[in-house]
Structures are given as structure tokens and as C-alpha cells.
Protein backbone atom coordinates (compact mmCIF):
# COMPACT_ATOMS: atom_id res chain seq x y z
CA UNK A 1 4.52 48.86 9.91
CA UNK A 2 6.42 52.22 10.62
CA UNK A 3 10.03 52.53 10.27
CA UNK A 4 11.51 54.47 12.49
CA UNK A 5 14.60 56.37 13.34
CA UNK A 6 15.38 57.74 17.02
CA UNK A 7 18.15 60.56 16.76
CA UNK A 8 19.19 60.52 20.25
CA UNK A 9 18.40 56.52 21.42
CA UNK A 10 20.07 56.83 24.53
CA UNK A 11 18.63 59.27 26.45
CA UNK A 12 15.08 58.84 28.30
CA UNK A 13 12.66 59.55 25.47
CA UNK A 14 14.95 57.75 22.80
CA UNK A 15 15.19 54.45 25.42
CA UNK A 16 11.20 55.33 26.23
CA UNK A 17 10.87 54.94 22.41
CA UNK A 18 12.94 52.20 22.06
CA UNK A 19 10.99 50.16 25.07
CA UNK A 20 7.40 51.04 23.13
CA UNK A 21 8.79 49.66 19.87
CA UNK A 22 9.94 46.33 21.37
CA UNK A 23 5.61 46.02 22.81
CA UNK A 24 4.97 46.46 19.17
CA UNK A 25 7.14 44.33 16.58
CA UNK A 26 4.24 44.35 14.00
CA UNK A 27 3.99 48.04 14.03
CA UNK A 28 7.35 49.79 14.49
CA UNK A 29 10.31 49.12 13.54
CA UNK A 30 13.65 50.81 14.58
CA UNK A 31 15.57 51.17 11.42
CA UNK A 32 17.97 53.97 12.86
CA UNK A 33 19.48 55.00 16.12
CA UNK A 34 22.28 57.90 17.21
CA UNK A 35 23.94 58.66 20.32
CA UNK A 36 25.93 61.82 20.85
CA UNK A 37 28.72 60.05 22.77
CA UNK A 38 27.21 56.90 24.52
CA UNK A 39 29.28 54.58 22.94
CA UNK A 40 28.32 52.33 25.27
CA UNK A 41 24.57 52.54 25.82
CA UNK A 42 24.23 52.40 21.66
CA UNK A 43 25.72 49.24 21.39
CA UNK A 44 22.86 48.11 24.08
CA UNK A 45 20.54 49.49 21.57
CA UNK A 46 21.77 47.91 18.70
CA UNK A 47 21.89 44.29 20.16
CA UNK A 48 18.63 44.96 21.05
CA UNK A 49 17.45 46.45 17.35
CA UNK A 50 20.71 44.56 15.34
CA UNK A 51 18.70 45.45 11.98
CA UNK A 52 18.82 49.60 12.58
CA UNK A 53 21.59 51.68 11.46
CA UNK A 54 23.48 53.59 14.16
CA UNK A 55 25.68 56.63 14.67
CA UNK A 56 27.53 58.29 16.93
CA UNK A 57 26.85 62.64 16.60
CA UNK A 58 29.81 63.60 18.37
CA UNK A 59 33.28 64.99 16.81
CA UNK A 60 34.12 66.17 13.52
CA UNK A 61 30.74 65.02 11.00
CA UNK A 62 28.34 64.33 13.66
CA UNK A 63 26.15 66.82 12.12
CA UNK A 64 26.11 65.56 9.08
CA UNK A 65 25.86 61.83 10.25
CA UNK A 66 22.21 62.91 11.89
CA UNK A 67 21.09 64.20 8.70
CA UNK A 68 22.06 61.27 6.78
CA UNK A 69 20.05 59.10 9.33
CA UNK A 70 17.21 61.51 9.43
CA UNK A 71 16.73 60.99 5.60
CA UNK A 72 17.23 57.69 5.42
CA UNK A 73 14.62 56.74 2.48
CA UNK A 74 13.02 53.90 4.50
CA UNK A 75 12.19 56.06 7.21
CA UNK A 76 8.60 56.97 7.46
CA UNK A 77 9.00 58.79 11.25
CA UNK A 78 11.76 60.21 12.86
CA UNK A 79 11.68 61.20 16.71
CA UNK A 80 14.19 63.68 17.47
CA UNK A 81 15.04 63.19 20.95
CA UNK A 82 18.36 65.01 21.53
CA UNK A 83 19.08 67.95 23.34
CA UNK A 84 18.99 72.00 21.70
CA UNK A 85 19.97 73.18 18.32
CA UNK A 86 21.62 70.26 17.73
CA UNK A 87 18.55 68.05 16.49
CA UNK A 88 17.45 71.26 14.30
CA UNK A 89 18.96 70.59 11.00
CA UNK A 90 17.96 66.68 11.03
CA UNK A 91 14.74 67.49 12.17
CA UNK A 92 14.32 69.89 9.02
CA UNK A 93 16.07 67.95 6.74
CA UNK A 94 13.66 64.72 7.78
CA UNK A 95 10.77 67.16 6.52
């Protein structure tokens, strides 16, 4: 079983990603989730995954709020799915 965390779960790739885990229950699991400022569209997400963490990146902390998901210490992968220089510093703190 993988756990996962999907920085950027409401876009395509993070709902693509989020559609693949729910074909595979026995081999992913969705432990994390962020949204920019879909407010809405994560709390889809999270009713559909109501074990993951999730966070919202935008206003004052949202930086910091991706790399505390992105190092989450049951996290074995983490798909960075959000747009420019944003995803940068979670994606090299997750490493």
C-alpha cells in the first residue's frame, strides 16, 4: 500500500489521481490533499478520501501548509500537481 499525498487535488491531474486511487483501495491510499483556493471542490475530495489530511495553499502560510503536507511522515509519494514555482519548495522539501 502507498500513501499518498496530492498537492494540488483539484485540478485535472490531482482529480486524475484521485479517480486512479479510488480503482485501487489495496494499493494507494490518499493520506493528503491541498487546493490553492477551491474551497469547494476540496471538500468533494475529502468526502470522497475522509481519512486524508487537507489544506488550503492560498493566503498568508499557504506555503508553509504545502510543505508540512509534503513531509508528512506517512507519506511514501507525493504528486505535485499545482501550477509554477509554487509546488517547488514542497516538492524539494518531500525529497
Amino acid at each position: 500500500m502507498r500513501n499518498v499525498v496530492i498537492l494540488g487535488a483539484t485540478g485535472s491531474i490531482g482529480r486524475s489521481a484521485r479517480a486512479v486511487a479510488k480503482e485501487m483501495p489495496g494499493q494507494m491510499r490518499i493520506v493528503g490533499m491541498s487546493a490553492h483556493e477551491n474551497v469547494d471542490g476540496l471538500e468533494d475530495a475529502s468526502r470522497e478520501f475522509p481519512e486524508a489530511r487537507t489544506v488550503i495553499s492560498s493566503g498568508d502560510g499557504g506555503a508553509e501548509r504545502l510543505v508540512d503536507l509534503a513531509t508528512m511522515p506517512e507519506a511514501d509519494l507525493v504528486l505535485v500537481a499545482i501550477v509554477g514555482t509554487a509546488g517547488l519548495a514542497p516538492a524539494l522539501a518531500a525529497i
